[in-house]
C-alpha atoms as a PDB file:
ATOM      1  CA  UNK A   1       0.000   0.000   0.000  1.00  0.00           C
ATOM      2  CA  UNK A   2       0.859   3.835  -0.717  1.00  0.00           C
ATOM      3  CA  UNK A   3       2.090   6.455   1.864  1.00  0.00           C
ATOM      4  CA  UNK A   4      -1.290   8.277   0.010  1.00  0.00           C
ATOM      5  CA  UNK A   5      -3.611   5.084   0.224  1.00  0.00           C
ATOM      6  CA  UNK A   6      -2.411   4.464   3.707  1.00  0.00           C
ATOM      7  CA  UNK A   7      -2.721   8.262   4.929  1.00  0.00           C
ATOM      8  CA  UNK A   8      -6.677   8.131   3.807  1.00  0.00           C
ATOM      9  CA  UNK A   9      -7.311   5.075   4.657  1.00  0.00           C
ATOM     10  CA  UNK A  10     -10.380   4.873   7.195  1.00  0.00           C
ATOM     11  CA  UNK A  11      -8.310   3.021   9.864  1.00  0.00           C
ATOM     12  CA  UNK A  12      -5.818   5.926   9.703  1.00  0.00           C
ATOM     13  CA  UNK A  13      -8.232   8.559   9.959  1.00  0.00           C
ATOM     14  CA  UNK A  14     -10.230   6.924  12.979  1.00  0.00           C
ATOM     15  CA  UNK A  15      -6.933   6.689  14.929  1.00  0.00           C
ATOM     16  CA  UNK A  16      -5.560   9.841  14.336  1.00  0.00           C
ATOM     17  CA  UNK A  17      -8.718  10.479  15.885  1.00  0.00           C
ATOM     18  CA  UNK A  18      -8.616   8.944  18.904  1.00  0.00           C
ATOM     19  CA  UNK A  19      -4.897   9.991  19.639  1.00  0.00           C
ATOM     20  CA  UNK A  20      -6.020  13.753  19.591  1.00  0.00           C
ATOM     21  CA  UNK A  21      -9.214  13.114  22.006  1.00  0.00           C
ATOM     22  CA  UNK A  22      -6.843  11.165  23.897  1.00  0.00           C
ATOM     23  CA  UNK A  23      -4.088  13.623  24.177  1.00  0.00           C
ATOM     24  CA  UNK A  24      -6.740  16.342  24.976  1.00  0.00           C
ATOM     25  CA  UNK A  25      -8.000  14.248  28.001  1.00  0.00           C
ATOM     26  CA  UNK A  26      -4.631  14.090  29.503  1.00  0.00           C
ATOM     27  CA  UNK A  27      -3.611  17.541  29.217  1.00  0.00           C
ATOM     28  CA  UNK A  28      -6.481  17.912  31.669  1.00  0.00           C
ATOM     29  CA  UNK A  29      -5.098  19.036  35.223  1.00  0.00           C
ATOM     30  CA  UNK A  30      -6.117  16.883  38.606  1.00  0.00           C
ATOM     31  CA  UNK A  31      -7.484  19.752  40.191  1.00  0.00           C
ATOM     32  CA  UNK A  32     -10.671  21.235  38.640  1.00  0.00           C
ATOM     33  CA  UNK A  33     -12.069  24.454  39.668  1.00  0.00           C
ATOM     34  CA  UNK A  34     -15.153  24.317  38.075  1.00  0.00           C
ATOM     35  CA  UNK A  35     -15.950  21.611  40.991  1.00  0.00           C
ATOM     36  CA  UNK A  36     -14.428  23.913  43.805  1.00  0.00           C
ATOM     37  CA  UNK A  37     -17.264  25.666  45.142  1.00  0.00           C
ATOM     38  CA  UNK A  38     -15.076  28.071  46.846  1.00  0.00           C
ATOM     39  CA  UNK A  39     -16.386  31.820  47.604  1.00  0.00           C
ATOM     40  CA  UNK A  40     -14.324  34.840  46.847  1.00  0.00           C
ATOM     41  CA  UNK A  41     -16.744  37.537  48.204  1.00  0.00           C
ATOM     42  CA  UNK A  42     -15.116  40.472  49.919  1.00  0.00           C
ATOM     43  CA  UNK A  43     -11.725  39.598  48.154  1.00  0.00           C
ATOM     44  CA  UNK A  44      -9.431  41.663  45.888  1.00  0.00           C
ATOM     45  CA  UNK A  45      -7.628  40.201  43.166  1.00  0.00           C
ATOM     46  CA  UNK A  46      -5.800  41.559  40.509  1.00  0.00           C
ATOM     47  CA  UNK A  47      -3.967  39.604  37.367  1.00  0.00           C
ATOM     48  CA  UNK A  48      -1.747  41.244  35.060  1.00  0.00           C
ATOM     49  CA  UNK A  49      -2.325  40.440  31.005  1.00  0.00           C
ATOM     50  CA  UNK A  50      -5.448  39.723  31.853  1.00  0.00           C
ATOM     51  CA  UNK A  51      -7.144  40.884  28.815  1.00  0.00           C
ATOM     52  CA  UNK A  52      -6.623  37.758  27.220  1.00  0.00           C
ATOM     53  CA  UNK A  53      -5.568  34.466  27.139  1.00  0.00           C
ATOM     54  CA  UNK A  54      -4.861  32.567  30.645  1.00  0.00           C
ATOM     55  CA  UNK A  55      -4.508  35.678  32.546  1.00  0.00           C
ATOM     56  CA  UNK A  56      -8.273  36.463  30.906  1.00  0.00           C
ATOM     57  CA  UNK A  57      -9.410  32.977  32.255  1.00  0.00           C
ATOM     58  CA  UNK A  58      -8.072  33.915  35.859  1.00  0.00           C
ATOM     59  CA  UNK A  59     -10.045  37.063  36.028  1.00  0.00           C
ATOM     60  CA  UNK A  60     -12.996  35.365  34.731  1.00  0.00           C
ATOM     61  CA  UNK A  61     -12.891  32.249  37.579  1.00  0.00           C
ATOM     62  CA  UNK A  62     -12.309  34.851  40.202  1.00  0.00           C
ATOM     63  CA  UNK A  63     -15.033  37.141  39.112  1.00  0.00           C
ATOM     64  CA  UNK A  64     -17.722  33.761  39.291  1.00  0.00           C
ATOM     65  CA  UNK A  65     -16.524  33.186  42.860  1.00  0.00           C
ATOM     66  CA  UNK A  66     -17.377  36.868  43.800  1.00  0.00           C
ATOM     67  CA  UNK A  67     -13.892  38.573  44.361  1.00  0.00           C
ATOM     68  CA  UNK A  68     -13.415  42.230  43.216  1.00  0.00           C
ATOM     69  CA  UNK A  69     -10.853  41.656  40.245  1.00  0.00           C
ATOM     70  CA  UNK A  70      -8.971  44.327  38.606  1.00  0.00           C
ATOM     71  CA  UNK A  71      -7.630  43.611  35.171  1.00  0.00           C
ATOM     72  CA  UNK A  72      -4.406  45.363  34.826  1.00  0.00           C
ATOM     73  CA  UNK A  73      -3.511  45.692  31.170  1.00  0.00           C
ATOM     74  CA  UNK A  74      -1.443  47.548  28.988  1.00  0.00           C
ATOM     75  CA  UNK A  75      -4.497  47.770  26.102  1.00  0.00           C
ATOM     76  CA  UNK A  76      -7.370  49.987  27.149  1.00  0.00           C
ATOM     77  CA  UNK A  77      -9.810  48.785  24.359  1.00  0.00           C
ATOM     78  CA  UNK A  78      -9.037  45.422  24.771  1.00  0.00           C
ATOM     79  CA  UNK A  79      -8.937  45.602  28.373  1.00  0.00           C
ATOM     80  CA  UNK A  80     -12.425  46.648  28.175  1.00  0.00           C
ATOM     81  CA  UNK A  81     -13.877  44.820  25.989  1.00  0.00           C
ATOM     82  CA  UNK A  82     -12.801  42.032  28.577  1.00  0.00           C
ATOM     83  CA  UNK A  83     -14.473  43.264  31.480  1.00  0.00           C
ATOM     84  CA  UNK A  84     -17.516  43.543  29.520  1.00  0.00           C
ATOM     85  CA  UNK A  85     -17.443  39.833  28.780  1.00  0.00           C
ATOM     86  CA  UNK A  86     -16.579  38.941  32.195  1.00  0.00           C
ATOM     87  CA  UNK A  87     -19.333  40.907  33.783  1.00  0.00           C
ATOM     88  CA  UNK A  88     -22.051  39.673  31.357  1.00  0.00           C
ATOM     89  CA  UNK A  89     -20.604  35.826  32.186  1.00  0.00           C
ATOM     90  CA  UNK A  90     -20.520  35.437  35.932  1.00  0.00           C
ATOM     91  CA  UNK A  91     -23.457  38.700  36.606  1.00  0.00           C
ATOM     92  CA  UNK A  92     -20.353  40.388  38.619  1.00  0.00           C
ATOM     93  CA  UNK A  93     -20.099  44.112  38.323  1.00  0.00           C
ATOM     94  CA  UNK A  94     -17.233  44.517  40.475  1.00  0.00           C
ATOM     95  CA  UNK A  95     -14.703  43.962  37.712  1.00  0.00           C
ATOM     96  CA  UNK A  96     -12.072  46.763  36.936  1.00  0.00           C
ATOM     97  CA  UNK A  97      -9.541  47.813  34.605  1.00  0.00           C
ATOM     98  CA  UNK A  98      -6.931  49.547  35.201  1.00  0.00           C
ATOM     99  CA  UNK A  99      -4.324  50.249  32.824  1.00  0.00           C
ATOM    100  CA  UNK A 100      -0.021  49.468  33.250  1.00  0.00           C
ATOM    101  CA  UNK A 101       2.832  48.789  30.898  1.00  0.00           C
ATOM    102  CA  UNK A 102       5.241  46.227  32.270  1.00  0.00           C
ATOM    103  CA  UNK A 103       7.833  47.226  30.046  1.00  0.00           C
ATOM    104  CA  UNK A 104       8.293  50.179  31.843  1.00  0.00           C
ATOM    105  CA  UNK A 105       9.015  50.834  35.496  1.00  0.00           C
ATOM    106  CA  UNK A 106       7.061  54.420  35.840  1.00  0.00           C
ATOM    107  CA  UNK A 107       3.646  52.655  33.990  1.00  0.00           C
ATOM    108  CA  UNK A 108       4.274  49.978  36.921  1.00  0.00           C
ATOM    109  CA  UNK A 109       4.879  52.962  39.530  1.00  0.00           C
ATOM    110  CA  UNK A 110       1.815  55.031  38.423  1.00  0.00           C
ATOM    111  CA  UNK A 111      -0.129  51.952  38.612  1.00  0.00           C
ATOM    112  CA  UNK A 112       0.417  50.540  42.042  1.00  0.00           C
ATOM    113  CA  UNK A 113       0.299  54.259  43.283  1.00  0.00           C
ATOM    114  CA  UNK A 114      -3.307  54.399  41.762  1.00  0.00           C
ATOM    115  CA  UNK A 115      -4.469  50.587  43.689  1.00  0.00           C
ATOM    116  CA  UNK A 116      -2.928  51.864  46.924  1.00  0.00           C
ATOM    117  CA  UNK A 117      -4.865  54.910  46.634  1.00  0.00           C
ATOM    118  CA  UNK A 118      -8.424  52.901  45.633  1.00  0.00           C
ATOM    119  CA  UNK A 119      -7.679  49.991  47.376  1.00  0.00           C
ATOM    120  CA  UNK A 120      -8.175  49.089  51.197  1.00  0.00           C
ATOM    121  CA  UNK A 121      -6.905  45.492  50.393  1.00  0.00           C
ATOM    122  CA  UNK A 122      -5.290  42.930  47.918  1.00  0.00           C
ATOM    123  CA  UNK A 123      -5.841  39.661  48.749  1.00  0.00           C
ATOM    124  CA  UNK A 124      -4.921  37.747  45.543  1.00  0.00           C
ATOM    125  CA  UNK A 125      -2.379  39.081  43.154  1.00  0.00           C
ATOM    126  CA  UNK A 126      -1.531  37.134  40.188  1.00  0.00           C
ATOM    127  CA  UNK A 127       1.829  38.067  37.867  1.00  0.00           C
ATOM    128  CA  UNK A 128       0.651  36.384  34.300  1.00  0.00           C
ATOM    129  CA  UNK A 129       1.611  38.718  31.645  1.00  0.00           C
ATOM    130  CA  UNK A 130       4.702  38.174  29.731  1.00  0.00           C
ATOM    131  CA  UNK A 131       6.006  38.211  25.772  1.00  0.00           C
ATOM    132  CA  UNK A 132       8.414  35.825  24.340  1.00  0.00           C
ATOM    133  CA  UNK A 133      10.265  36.314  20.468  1.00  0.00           C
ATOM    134  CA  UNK A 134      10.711  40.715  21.629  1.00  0.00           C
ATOM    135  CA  UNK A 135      13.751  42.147  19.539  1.00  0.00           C
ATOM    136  CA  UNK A 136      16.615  43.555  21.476  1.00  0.00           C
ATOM    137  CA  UNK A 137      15.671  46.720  22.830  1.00  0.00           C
ATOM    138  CA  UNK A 138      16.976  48.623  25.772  1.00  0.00           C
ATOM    139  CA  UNK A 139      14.660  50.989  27.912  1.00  0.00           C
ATOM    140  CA  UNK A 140      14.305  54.233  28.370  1.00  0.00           C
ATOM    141  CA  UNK A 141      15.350  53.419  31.868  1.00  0.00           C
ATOM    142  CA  UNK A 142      18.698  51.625  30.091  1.00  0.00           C
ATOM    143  CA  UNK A 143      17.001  47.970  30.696  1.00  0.00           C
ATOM    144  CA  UNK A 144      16.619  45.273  28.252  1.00  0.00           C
ATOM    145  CA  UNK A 145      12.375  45.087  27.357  1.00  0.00           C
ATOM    146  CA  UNK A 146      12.027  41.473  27.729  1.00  0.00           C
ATOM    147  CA  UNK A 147      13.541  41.396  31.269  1.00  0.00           C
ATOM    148  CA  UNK A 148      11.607  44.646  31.926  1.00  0.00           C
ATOM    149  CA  UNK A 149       8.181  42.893  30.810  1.00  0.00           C
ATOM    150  CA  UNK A 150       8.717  39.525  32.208  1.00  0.00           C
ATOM    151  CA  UNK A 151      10.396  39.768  35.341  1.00  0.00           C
ATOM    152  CA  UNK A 152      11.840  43.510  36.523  1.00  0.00           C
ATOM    153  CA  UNK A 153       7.997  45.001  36.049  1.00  0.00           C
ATOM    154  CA  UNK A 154       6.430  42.165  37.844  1.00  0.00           C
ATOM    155  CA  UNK A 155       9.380  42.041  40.052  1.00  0.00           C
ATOM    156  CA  UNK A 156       8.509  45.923  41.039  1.00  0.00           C
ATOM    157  CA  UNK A 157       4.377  45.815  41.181  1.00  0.00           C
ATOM    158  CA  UNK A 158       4.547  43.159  43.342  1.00  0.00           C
ATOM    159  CA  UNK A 159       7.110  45.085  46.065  1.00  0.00           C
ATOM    160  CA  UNK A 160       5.537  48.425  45.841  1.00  0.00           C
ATOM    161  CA  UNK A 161       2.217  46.763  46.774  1.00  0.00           C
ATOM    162  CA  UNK A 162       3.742  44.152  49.338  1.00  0.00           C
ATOM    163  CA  UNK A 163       2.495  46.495  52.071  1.00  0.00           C
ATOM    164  CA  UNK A 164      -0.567  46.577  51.479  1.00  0.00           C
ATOM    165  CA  UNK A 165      -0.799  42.868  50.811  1.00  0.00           C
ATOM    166  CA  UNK A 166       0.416  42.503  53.994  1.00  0.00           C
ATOM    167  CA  UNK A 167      -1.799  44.573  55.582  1.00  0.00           C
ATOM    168  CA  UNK A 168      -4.772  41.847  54.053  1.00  0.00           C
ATOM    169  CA  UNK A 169      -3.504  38.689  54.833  1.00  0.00           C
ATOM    170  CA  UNK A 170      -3.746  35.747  54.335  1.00  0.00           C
ATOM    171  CA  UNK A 171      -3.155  36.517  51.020  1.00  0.00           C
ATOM    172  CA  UNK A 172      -1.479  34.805  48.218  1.00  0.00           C
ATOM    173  CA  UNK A 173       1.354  35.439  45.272  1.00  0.00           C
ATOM    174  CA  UNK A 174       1.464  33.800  42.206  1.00  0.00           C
ATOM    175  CA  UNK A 175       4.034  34.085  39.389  1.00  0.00           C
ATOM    176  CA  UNK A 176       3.039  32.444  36.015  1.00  0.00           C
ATOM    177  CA  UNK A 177       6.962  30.982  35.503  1.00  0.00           C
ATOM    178  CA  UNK A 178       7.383  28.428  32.761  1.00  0.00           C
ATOM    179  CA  UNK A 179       8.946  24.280  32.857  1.00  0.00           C
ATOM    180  CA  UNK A 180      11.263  26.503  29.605  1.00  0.00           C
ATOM    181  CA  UNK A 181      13.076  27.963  33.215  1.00  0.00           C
ATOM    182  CA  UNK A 182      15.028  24.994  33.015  1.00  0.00           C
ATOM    183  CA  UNK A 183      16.820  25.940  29.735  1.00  0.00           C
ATOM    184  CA  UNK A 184      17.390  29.699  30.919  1.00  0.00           C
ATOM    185  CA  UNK A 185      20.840  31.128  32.536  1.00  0.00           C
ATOM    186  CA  UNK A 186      21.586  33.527  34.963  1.00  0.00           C
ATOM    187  CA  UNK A 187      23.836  36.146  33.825  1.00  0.00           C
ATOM    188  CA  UNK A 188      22.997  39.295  35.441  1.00  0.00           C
ATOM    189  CA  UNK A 189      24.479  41.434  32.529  1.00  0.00           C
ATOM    190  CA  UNK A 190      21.421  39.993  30.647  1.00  0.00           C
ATOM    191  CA  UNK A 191      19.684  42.536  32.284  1.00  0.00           C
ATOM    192  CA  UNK A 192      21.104  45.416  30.313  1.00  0.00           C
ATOM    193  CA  UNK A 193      20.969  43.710  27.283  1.00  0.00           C
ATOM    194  CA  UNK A 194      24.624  42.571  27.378  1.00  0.00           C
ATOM    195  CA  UNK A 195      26.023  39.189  26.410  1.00  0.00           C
ATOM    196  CA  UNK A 196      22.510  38.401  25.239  1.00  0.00           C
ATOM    197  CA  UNK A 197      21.720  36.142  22.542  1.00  0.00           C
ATOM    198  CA  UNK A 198      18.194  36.604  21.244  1.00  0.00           C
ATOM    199  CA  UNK A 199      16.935  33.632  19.691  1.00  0.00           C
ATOM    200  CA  UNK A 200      13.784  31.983  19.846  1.00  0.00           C
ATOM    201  CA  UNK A 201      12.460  31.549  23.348  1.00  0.00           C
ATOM    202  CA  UNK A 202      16.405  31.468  24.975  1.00  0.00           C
ATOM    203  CA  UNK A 203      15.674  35.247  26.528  1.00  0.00           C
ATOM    204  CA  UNK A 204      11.847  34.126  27.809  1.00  0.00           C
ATOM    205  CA  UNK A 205      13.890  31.072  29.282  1.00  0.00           C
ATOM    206  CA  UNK A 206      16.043  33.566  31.188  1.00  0.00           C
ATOM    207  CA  UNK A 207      13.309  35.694  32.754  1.00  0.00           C
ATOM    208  CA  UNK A 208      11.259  32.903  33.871  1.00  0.00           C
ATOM    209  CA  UNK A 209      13.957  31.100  35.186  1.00  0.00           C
ATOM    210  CA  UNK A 210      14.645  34.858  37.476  1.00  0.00           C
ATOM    211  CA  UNK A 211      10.906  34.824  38.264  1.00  0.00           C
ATOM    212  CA  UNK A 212      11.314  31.190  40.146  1.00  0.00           C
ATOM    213  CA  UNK A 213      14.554  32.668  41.926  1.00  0.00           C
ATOM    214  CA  UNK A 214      13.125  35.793  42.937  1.00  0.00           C
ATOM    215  CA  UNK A 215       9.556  34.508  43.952  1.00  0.00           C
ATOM    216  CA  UNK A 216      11.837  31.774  46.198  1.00  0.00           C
ATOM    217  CA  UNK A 217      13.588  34.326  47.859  1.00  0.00           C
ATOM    218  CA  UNK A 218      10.646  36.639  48.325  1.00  0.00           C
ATOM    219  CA  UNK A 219       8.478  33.865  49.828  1.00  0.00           C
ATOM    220  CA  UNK A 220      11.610  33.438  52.316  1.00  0.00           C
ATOM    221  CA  UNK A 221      11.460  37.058  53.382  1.00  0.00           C
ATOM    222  CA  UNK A 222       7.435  36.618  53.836  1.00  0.00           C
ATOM    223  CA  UNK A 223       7.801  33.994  56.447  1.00  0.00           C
ATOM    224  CA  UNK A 224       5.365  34.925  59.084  1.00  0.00           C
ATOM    225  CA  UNK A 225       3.389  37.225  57.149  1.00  0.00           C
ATOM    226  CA  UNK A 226       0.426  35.656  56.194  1.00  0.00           C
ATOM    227  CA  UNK A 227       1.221  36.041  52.807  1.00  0.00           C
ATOM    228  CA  UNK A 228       2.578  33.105  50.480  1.00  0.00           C
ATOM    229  CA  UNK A 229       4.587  33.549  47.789  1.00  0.00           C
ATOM    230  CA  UNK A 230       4.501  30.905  44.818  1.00  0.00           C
ATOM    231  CA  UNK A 231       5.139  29.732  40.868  1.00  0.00           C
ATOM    232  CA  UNK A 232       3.818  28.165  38.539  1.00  0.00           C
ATOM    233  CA  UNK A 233       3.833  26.469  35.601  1.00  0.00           C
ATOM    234  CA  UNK A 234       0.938  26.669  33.014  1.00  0.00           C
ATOM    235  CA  UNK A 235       1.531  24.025  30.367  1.00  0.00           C
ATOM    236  CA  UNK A 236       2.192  24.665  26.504  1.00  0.00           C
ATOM    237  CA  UNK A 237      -0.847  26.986  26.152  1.00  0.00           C
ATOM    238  CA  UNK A 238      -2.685  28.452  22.989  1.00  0.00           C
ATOM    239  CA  UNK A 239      -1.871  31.801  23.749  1.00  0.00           C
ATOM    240  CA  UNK A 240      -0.957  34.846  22.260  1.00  0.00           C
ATOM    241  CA  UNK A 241       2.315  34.726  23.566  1.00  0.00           C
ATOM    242  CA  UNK A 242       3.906  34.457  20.527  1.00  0.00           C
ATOM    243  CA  UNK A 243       2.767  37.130  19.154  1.00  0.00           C
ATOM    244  CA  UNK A 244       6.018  38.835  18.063  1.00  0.00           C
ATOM    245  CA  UNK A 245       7.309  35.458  16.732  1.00  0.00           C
ATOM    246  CA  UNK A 246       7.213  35.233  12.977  1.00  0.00           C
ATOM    247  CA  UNK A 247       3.661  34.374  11.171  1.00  0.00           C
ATOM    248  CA  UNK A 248       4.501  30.856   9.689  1.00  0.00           C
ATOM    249  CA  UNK A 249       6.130  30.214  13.042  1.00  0.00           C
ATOM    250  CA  UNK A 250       2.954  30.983  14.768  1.00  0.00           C
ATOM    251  CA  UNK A 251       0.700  28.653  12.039  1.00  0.00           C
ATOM    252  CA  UNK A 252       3.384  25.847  12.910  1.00  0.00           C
ATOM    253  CA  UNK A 253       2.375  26.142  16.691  1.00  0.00           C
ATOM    254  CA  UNK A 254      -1.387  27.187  16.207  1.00  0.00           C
ATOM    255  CA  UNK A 255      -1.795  23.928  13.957  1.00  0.00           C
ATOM    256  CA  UNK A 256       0.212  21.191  16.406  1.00  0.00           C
ATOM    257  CA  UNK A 257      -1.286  23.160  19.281  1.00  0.00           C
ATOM    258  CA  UNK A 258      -5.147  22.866  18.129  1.00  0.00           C
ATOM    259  CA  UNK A 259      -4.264  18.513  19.384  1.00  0.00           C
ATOM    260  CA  UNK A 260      -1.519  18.967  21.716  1.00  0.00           C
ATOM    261  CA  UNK A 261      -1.847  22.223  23.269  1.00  0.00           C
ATOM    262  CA  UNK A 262      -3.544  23.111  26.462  1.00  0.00           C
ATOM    263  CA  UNK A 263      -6.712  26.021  25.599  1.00  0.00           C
ATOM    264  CA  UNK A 264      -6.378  29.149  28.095  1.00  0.00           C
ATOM    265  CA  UNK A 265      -8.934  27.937  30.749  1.00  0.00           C
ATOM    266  CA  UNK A 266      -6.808  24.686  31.092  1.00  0.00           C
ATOM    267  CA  UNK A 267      -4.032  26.574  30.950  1.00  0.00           C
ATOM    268  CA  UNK A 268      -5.120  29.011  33.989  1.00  0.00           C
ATOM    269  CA  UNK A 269      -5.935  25.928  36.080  1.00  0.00           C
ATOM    270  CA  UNK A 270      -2.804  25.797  37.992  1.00  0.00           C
ATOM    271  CA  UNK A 271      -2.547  29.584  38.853  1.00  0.00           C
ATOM    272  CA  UNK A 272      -5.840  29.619  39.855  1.00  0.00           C
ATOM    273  CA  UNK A 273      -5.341  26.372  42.511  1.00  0.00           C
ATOM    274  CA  UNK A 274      -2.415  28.008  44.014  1.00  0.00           C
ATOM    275  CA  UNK A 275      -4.376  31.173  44.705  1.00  0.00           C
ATOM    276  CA  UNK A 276      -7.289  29.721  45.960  1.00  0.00           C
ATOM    277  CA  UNK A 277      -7.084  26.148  46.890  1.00  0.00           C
ATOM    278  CA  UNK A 278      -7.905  25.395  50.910  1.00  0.00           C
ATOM    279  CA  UNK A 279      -4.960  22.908  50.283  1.00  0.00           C
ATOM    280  CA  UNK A 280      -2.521  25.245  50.178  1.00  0.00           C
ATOM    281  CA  UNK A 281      -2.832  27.507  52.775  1.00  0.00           C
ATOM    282  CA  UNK A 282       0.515  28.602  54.317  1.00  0.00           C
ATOM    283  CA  UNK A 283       2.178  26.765  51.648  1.00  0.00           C
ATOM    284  CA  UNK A 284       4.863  29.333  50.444  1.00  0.00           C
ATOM    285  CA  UNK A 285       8.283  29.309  47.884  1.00  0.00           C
ATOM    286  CA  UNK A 286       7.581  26.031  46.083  1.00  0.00           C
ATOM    287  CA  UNK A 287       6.465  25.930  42.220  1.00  0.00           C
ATOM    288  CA  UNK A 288       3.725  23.347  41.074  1.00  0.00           C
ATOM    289  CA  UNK A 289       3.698  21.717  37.757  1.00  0.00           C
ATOM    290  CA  UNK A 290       0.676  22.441  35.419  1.00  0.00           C
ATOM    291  CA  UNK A 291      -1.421  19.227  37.151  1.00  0.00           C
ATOM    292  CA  UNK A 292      -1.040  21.561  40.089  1.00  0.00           C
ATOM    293  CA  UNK A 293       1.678  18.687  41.019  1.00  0.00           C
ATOM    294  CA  UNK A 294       4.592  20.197  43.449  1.00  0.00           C
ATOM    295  CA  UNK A 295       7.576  20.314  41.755  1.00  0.00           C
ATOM    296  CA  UNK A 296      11.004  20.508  42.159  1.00  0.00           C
ATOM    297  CA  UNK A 297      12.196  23.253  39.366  1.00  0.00           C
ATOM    298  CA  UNK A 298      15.621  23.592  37.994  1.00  0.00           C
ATOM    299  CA  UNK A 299      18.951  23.592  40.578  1.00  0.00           C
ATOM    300  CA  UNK A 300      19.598  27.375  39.786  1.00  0.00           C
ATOM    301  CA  UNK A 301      15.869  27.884  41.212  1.00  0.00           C
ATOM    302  CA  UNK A 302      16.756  26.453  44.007  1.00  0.00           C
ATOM    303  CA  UNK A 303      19.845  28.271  45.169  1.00  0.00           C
ATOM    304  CA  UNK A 304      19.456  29.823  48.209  1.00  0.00           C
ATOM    305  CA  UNK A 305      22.436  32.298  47.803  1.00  0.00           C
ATOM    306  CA  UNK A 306      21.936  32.809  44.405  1.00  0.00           C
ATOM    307  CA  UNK A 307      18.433  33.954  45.144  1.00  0.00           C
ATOM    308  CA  UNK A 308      19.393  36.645  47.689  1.00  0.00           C
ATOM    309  CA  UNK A 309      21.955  38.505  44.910  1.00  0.00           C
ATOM    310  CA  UNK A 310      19.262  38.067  42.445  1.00  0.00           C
ATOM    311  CA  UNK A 311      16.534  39.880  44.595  1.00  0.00           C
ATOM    312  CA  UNK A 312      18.989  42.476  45.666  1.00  0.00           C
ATOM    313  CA  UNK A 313      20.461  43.251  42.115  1.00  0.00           C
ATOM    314  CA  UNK A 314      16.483  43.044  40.904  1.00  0.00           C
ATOM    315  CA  UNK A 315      15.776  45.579  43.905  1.00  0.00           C
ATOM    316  CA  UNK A 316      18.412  47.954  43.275  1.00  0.00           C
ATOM    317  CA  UNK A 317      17.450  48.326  39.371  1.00  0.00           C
ATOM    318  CA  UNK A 318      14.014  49.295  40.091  1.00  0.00           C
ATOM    319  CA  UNK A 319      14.514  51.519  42.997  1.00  0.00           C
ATOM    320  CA  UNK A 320      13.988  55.037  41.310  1.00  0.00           C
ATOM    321  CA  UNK A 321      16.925  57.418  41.871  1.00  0.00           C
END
């Protein structure tokens, strides 16, 4: 028989079949929230990037369980447009936007000085956005913009509103990291844009592999608090993080991903466990797989001393002088 013959052949068809409904059952995580009945009402929660995508999926849980979520996102029609549809889907009107650009450390400053103003409390604060594929670009504030929008902005929202996390505990951190952490490097030049090799997803490697080390060490300094401190990792997810990538690049992935690929709400499944499972109360520094499995992430991750220089170096680049 024919490569052609064979390929059409009914069997062939039928089975291909069955290994994509297959592969779509397992990418399903252990923990479902759809069956956690758990109430939100009263809470704050905000989640960065949460326009679209899994950060859009995040809002949209916490919005059914009754929180008061604020969408921070650097697109103010887009950003709209999504608390429209989350309103009209879960019937909650306490949905916000609010508007920051992680690639730059004033946007981040304006923005957390604008939540500490309006806000008497954050109880759940979720650091999804991030880019992968950016050209080489350094900052006004002589930063490299991938660094800036994956880790340094994050890295700065979440300490200029630590106090007033603080202030609402128990409350809970959660830093959308990556498994690709594994293939970054630490070289702290990278954050300048030095010695930096941009190709493919190496730089998004980098910058998740710094948001495991710094979340680590911040959930160390926490201790006592209240306030928990963790990553995560979402699974290979249809998103539009690839949106700077190359257009047949991005039919490649959009085509395998359609079988293999988690959607967005699977893909939020594991953020949203570690900020509101029961399970997981006091449970702080530690990064869960995207079964909401803990996980033991890459050595680097995992270096104590390593993660003190790294949230020191991180703290004195976005201290404004």
């Amino acid at each position: 028989m024919e490569l052609l013959d064979l390929l059409s052949h009914p069997i062939w068809a039928v089975s291909t079949v069955l290994l994509a409904v297959v592969v779509r059952l397992q990418r399903r995580a252990r923990w479902d929230p759809r069956t956690w009945d758990l109430r939100l009402t009263g809470k704050v929660a905000i989640v960065t990037g949460a326009n679209t995508g899994i950060g859009k999926q995040i809002a949209l849980d916490f919005a059914r369980r009754g929180a008061r979520v604020i969408l921070a996102c650097r697109s103010e029609s887009r950003g709209a447009a999504a608390v429209d549809e989350i309103k009209k889907e879960t019937g909650n009107s306490d949905v916000h936007l609010r508007l920051v650009d992680l690639s730059s450390l004033d946007s981040v400053r304006a923005f957390a000085k604008k939540i500490i103003e309006e806000e008497k409390a954050i109880h759940i604060l979720v650091n999804n956005a991030a880019v992968s594929g950016l050209p080489k670009k350094i900052t006004n504030e002589g930063l490299e913009i991938s660094f800036v929008t994956n880790h340094l902005g994050p890295f700065l929202l979440t300490n200029l509103l630590l106090d007033l996390i603080k202030q609402s505990a128990p409350a809970r951190i959660v830093t959308v990291s990556s498994a690709n952490h594994k293939n970054g490097k630490v070289d702290f030049s990278h954050f300048h844009g030095e010695n930096l090799v941009h190709r493919m997803d190496r730089v998004y490697n980098h910058t998740k592999l710094h948001n495991i080390i710094c979340t680590n060490e911040l959930a160390r300094r926490l201790k006592e608090t209240g306030v928990t401190a963790n990553s995560v990792h979402p699974g290979v997810v249809m998103t539009e993080v690839l949106r700077y990538y190359p257009l047949w690049l991005r039919c490649i992935f959009n085509s395998i991903g359609f079988f293999f690929f988690k959607t967005p709400d699977e893909g939020a499944v594991s953020s949203i466990y570690c900020a509101v499972a029961e399970e997981l109360e006091g449970i702080t520094g530690k990064y869960f797989d995207s079964d909401c499995s803990l996980t033991l992430p890459a050595p680097l991750a995992r270096d104590s001393a390593l993660a003190v220089k790294d949230f020191e170096i991180c703290e004195r680049l976005t201290s404004k002088l």
